[in-house]
PDB file of N, CA and C in Angstrom:
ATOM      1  N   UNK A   1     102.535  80.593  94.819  1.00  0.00           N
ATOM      2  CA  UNK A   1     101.299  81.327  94.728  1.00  0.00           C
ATOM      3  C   UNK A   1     100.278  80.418  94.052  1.00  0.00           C
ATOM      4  N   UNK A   2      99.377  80.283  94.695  1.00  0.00           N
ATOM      5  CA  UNK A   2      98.285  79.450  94.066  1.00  0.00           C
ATOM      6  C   UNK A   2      97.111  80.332  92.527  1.00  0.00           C
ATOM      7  N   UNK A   3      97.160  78.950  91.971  1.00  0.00           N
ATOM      8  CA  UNK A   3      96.472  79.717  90.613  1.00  0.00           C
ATOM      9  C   UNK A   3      95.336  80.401  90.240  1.00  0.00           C
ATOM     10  N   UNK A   4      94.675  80.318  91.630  1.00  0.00           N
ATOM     11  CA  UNK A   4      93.507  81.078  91.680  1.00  0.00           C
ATOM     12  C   UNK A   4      93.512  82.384  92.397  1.00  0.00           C
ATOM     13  N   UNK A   5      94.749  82.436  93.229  1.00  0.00           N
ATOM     14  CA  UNK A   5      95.259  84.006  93.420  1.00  0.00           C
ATOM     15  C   UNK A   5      95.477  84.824  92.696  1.00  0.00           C
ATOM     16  N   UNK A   6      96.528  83.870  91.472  1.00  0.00           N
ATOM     17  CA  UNK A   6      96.866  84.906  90.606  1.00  0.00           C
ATOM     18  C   UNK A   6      95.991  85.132  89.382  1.00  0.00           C
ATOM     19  N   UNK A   7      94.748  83.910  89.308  1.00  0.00           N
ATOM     20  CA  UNK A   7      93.884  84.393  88.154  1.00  0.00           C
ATOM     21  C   UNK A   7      92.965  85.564  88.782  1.00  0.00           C
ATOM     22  N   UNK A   8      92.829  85.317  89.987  1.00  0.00           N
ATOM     23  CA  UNK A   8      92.040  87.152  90.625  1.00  0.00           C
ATOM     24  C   UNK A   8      92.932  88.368  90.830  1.00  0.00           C
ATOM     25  N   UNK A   9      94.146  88.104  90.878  1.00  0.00           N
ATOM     26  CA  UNK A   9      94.889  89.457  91.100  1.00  0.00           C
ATOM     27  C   UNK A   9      95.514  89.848  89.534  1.00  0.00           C
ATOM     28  N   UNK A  10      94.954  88.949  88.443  1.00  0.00           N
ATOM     29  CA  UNK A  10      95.232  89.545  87.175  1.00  0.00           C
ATOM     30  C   UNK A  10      96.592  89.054  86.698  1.00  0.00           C
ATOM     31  N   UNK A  11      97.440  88.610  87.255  1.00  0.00           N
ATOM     32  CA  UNK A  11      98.472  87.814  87.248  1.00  0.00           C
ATOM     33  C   UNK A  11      99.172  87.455  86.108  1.00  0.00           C
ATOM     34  N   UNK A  12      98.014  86.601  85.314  1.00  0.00           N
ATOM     35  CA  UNK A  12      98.626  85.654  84.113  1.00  0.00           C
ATOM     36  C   UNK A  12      98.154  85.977  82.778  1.00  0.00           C
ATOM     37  N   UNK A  13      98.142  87.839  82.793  1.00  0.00           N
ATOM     38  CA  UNK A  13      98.338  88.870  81.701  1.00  0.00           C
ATOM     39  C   UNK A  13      99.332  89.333  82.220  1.00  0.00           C
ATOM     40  N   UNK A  14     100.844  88.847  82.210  1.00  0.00           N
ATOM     41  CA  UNK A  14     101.915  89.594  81.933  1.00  0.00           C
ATOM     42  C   UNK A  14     102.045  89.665  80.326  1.00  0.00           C
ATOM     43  N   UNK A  15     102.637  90.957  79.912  1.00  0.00           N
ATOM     44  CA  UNK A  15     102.919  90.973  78.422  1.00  0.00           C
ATOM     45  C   UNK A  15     104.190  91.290  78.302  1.00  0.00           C
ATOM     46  N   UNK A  16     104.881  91.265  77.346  1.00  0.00           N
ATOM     47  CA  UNK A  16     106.355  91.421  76.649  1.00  0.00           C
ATOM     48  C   UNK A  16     106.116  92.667  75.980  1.00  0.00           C
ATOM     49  N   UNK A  17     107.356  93.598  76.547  1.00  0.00           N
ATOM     50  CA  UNK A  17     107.211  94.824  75.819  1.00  0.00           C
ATOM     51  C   UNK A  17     107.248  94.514  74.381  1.00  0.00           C
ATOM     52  N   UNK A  18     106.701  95.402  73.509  1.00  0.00           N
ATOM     53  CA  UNK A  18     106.834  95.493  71.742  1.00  0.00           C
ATOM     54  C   UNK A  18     108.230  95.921  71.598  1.00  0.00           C
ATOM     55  N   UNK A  19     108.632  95.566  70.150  1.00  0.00           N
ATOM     56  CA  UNK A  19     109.625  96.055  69.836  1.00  0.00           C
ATOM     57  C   UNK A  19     110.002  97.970  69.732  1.00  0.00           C
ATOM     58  N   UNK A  20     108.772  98.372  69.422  1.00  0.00           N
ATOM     59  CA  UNK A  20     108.401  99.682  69.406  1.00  0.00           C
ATOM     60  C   UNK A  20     108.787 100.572  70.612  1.00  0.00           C
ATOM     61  N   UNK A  21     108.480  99.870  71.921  1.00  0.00           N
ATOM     62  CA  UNK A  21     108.949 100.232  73.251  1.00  0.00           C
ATOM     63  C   UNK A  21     110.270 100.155  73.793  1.00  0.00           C
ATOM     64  N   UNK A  22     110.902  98.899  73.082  1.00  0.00           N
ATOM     65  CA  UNK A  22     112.194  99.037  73.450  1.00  0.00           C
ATOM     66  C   UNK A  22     113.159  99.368  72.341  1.00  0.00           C
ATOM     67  N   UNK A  23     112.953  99.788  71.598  1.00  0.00           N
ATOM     68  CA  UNK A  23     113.897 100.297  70.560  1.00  0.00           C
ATOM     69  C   UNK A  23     113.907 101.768  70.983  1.00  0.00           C
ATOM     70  N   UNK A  24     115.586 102.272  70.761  1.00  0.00           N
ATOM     71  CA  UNK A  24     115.884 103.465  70.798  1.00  0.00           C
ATOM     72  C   UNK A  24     115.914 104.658  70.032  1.00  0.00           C
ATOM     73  N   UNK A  25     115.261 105.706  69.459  1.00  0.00           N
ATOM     74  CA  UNK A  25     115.066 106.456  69.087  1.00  0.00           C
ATOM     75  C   UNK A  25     116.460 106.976  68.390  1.00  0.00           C
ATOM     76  N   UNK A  26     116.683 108.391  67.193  1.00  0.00           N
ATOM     77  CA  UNK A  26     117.582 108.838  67.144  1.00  0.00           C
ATOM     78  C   UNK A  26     117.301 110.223  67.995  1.00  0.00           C
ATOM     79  N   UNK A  27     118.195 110.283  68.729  1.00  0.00           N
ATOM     80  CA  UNK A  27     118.049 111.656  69.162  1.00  0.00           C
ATOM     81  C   UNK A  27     117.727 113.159  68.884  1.00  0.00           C
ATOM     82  N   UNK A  28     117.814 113.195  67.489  1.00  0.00           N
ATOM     83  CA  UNK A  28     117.680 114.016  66.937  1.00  0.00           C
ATOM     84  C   UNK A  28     116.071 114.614  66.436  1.00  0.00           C
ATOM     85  N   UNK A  29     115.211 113.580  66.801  1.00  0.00           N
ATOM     86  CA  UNK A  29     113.994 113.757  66.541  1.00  0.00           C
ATOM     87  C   UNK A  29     113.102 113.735  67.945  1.00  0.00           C
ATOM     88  N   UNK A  30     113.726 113.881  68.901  1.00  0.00           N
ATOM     89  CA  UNK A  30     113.088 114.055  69.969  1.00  0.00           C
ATOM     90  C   UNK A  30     112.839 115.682  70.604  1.00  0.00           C
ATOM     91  N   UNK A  31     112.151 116.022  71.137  1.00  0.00           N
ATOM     92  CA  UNK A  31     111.772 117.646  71.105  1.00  0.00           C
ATOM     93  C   UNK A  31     113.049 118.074  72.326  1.00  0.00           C
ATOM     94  N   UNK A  32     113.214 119.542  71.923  1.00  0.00           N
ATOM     95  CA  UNK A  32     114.296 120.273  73.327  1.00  0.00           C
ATOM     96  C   UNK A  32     113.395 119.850  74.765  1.00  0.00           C
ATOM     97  N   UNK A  33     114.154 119.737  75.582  1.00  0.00           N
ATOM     98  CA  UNK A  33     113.633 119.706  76.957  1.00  0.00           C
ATOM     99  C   UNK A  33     113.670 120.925  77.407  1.00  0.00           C
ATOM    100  N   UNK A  34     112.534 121.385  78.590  1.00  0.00           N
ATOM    101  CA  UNK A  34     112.093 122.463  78.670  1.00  0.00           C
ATOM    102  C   UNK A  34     112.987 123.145  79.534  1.00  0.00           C
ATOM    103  N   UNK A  35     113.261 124.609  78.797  1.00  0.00           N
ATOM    104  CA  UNK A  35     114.474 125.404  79.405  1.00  0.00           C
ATOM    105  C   UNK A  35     113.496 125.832  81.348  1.00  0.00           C
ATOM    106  N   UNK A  36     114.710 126.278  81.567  1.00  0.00           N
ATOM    107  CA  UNK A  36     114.432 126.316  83.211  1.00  0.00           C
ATOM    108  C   UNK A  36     113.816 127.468  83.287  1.00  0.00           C
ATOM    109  N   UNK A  37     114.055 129.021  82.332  1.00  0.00           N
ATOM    110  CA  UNK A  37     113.312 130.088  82.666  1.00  0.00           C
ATOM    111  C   UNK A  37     111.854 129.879  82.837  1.00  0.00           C
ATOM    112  N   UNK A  38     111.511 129.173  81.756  1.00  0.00           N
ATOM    113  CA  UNK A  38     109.772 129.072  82.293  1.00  0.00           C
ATOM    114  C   UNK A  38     109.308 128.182  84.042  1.00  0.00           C
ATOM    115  N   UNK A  39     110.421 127.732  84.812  1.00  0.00           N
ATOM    116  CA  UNK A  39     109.909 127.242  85.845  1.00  0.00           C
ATOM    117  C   UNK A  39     109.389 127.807  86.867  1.00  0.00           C
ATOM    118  N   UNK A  40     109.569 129.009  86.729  1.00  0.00           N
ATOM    119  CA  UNK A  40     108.449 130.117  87.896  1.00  0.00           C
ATOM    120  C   UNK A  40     107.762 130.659  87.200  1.00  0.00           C
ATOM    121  N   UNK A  41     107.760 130.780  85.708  1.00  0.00           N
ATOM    122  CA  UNK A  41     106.298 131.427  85.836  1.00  0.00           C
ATOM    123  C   UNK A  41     105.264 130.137  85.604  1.00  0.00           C
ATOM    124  N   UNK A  42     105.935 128.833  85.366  1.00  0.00           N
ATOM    125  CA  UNK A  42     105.027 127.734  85.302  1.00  0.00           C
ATOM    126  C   UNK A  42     104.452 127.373  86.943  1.00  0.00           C
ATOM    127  N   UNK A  43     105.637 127.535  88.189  1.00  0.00           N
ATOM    128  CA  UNK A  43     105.212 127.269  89.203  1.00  0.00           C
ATOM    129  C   UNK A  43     104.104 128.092  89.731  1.00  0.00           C
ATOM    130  N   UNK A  44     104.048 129.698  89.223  1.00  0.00           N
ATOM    131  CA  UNK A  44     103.067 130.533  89.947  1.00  0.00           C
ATOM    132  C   UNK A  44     101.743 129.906  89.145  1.00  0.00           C
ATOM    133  N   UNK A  45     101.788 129.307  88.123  1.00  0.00           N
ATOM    134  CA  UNK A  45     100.581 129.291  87.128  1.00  0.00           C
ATOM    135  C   UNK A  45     100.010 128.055  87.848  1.00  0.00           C
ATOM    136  N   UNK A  46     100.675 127.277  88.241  1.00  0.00           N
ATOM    137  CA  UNK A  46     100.338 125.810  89.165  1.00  0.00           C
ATOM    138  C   UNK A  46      99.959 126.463  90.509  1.00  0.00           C
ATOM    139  N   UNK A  47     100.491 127.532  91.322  1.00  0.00           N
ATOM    140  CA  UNK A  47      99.697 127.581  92.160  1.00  0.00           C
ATOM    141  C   UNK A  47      98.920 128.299  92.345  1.00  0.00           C
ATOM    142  N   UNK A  48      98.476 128.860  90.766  1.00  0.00           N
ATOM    143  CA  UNK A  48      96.843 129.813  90.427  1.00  0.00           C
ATOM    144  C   UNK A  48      96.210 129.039  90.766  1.00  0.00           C
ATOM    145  N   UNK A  49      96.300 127.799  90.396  1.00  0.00           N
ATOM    146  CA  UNK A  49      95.021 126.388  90.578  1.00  0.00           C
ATOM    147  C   UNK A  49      94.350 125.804  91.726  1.00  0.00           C
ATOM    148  N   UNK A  50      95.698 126.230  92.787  1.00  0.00           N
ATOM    149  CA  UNK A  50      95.459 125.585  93.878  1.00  0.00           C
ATOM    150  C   UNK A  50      94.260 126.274  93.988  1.00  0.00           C
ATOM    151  N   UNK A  51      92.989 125.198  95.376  1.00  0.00           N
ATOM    152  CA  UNK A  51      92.040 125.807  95.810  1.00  0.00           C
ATOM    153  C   UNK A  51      92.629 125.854  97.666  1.00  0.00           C
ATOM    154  N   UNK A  52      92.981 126.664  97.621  1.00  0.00           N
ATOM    155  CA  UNK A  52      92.900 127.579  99.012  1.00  0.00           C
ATOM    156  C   UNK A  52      91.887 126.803 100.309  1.00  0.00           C
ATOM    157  N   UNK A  53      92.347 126.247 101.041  1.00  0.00           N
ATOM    158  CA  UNK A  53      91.419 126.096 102.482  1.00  0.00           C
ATOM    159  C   UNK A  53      90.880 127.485 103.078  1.00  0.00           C
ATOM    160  N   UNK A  54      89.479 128.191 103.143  1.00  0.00           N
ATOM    161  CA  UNK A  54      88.767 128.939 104.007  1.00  0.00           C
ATOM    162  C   UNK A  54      89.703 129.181 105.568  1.00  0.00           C
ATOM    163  N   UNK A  55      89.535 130.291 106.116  1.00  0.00           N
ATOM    164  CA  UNK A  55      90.035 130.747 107.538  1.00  0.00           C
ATOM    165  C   UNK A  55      89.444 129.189 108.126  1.00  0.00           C
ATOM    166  N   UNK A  56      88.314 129.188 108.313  1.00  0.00           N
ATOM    167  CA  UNK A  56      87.326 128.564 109.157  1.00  0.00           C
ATOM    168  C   UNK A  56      87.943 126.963 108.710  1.00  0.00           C
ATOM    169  N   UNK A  57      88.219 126.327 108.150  1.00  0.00           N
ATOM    170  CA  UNK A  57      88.307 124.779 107.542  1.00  0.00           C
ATOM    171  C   UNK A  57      90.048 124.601 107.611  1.00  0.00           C
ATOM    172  N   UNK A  58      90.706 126.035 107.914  1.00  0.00           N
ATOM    173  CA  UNK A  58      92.285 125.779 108.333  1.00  0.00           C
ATOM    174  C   UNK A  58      92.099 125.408 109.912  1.00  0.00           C
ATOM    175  N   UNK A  59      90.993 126.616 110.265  1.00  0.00           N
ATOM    176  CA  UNK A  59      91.626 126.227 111.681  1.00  0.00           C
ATOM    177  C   UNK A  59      91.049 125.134 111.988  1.00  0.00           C
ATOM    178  N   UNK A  60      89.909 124.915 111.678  1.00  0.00           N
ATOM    179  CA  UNK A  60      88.962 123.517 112.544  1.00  0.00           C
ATOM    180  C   UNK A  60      90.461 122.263 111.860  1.00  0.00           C
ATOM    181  N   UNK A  61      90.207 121.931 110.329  1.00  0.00           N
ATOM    182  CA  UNK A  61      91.481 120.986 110.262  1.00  0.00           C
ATOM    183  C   UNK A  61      92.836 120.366 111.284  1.00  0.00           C
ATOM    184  N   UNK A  62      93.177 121.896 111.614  1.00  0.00           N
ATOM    185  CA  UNK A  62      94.124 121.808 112.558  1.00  0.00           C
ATOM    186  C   UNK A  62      94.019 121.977 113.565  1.00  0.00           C
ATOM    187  N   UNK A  63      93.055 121.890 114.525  1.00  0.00           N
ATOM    188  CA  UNK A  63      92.562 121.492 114.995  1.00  0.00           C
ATOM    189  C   UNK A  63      92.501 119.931 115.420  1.00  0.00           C
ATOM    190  N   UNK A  64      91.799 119.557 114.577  1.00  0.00           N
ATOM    191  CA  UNK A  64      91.963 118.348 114.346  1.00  0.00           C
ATOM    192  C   UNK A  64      93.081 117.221 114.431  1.00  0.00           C
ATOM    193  N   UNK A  65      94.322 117.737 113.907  1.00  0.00           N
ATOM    194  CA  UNK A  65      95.407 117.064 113.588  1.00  0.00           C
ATOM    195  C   UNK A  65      96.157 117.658 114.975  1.00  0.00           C
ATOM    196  N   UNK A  66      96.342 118.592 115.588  1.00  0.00           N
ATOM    197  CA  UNK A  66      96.656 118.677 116.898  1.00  0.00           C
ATOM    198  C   UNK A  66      95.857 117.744 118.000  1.00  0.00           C
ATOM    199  N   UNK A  67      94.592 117.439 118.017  1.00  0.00           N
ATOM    200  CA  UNK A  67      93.824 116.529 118.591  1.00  0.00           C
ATOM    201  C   UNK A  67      94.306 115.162 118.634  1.00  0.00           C
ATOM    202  N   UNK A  68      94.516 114.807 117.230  1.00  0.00           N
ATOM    203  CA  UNK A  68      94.804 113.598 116.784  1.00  0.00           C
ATOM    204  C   UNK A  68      96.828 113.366 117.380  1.00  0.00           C
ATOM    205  N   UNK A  69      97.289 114.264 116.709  1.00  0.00           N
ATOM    206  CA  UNK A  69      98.571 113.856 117.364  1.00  0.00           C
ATOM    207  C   UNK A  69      98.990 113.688 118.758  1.00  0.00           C
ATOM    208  N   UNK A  70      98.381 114.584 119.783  1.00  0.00           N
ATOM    209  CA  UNK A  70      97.858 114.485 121.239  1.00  0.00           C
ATOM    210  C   UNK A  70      97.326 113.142 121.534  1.00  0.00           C
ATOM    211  N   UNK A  71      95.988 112.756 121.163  1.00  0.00           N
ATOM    212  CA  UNK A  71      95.666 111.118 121.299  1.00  0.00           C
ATOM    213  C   UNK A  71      97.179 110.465 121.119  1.00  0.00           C
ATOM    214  N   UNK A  72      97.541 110.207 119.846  1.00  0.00           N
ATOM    215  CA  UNK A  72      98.039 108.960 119.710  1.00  0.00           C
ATOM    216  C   UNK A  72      99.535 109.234 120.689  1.00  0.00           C
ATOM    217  N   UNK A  73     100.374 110.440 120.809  1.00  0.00           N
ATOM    218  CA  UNK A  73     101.488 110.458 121.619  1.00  0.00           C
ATOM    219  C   UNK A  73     100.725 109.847 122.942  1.00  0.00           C
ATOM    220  N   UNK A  74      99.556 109.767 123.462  1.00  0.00           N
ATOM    221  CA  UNK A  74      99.395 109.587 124.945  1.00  0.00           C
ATOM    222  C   UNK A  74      99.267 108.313 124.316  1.00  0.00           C
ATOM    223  N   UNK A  75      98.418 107.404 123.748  1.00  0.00           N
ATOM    224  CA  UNK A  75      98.542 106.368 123.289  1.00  0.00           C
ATOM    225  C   UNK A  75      99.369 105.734 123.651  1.00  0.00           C
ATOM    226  N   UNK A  76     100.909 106.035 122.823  1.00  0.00           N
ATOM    227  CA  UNK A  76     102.420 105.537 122.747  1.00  0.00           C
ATOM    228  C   UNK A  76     102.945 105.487 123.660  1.00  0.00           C
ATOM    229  N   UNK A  77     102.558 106.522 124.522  1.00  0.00           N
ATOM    230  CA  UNK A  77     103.144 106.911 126.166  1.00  0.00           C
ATOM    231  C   UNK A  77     102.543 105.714 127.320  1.00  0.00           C
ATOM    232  N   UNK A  78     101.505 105.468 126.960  1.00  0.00           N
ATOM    233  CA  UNK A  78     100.698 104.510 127.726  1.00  0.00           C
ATOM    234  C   UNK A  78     101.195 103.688 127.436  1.00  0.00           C
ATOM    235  N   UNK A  79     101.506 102.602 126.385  1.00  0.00           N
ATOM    236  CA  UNK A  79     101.573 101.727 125.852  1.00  0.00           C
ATOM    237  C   UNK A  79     103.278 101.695 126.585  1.00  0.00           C
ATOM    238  N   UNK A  80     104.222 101.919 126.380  1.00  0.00           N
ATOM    239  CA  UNK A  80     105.606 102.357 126.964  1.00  0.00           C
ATOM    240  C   UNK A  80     105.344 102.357 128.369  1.00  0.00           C
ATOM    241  N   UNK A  81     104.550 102.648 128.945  1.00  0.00           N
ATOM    242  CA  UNK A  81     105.184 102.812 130.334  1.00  0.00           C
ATOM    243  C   UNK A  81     104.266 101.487 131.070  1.00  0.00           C
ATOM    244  N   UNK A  82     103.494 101.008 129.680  1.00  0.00           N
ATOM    245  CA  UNK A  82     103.208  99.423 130.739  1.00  0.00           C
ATOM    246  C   UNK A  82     103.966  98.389 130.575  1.00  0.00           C
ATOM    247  N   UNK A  83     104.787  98.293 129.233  1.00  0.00           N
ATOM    248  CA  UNK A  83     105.829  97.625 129.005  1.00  0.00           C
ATOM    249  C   UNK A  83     107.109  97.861 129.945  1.00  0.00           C
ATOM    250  N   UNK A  84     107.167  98.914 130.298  1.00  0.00           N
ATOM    251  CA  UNK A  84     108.176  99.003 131.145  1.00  0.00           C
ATOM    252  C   UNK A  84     107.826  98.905 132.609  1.00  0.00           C
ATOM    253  N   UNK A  85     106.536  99.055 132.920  1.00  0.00           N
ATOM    254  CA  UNK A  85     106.144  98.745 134.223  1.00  0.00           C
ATOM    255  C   UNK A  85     106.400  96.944 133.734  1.00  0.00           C
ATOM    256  N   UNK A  86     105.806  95.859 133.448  1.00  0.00           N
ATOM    257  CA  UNK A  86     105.873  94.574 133.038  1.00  0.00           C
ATOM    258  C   UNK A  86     107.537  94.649 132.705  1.00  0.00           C
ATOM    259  N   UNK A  87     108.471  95.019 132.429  1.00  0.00           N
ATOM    260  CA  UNK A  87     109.854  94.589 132.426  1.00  0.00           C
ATOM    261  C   UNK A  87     110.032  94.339 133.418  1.00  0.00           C
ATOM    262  N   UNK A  88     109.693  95.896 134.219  1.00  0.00           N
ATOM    263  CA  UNK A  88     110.562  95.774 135.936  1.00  0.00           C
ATOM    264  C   UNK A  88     109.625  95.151 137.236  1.00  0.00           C
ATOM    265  N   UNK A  89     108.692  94.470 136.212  1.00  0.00           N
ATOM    266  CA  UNK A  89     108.095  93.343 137.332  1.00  0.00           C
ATOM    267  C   UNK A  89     108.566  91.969 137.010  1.00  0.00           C
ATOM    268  N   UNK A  90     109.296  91.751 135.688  1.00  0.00           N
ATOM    269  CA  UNK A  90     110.403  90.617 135.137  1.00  0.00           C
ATOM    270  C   UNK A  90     111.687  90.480 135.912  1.00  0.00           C
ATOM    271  N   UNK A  91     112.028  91.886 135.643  1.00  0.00           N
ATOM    272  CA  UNK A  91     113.878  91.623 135.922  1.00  0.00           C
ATOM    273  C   UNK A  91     113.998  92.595 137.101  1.00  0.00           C
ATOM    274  N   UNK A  92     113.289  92.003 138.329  1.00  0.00           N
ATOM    275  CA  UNK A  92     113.588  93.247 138.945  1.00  0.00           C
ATOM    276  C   UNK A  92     115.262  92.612 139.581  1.00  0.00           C
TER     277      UNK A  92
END
């Protein structure tokens, strides 16, 4: 790798973890890990937050992504059947 790659991609600030980072704790001072009962009412509270896509911005979206997956399968399909037209003008 040349040295002017890695002086632009930030490179030659690698650091050495501190001792602080790699030293191991006693276990005993680390907090309980969180019991599992709160995981649904934490999950419903996470998806209070969500913001909801409108009727109108689901369907146009998908829409969209049906459009798009349509293109590119014909795409792939095209692309395949000239390669295979060009094989069997190779090996006929």
């Amino acid at each position: 790798m040349s040295s002017a790659f890695a002086l632009a991609a930030g490179l030659n600030s690698v650091t050495s973890p501190n001792p602080e980072e790699t030293s191991f704790s006693d276990s005993s001072t680390e907090p309980d890990p969180p019991r599992k009962t709160g995981f649904l009412t934490g999950a419903l509270d996470e998806l209070r937050l969500v913001v909801w896509p409108s009727r109108q911005q689901l369907f146009s979206e998908s829409i969209a992504v049906i459009l798009m997956v349509t293109l590119s399968a014909a795409a792939i399909a095209a692309v395949s059947r000239f390669y295979g037209w060009g094989a069997s003008q190779i090996f006929r």
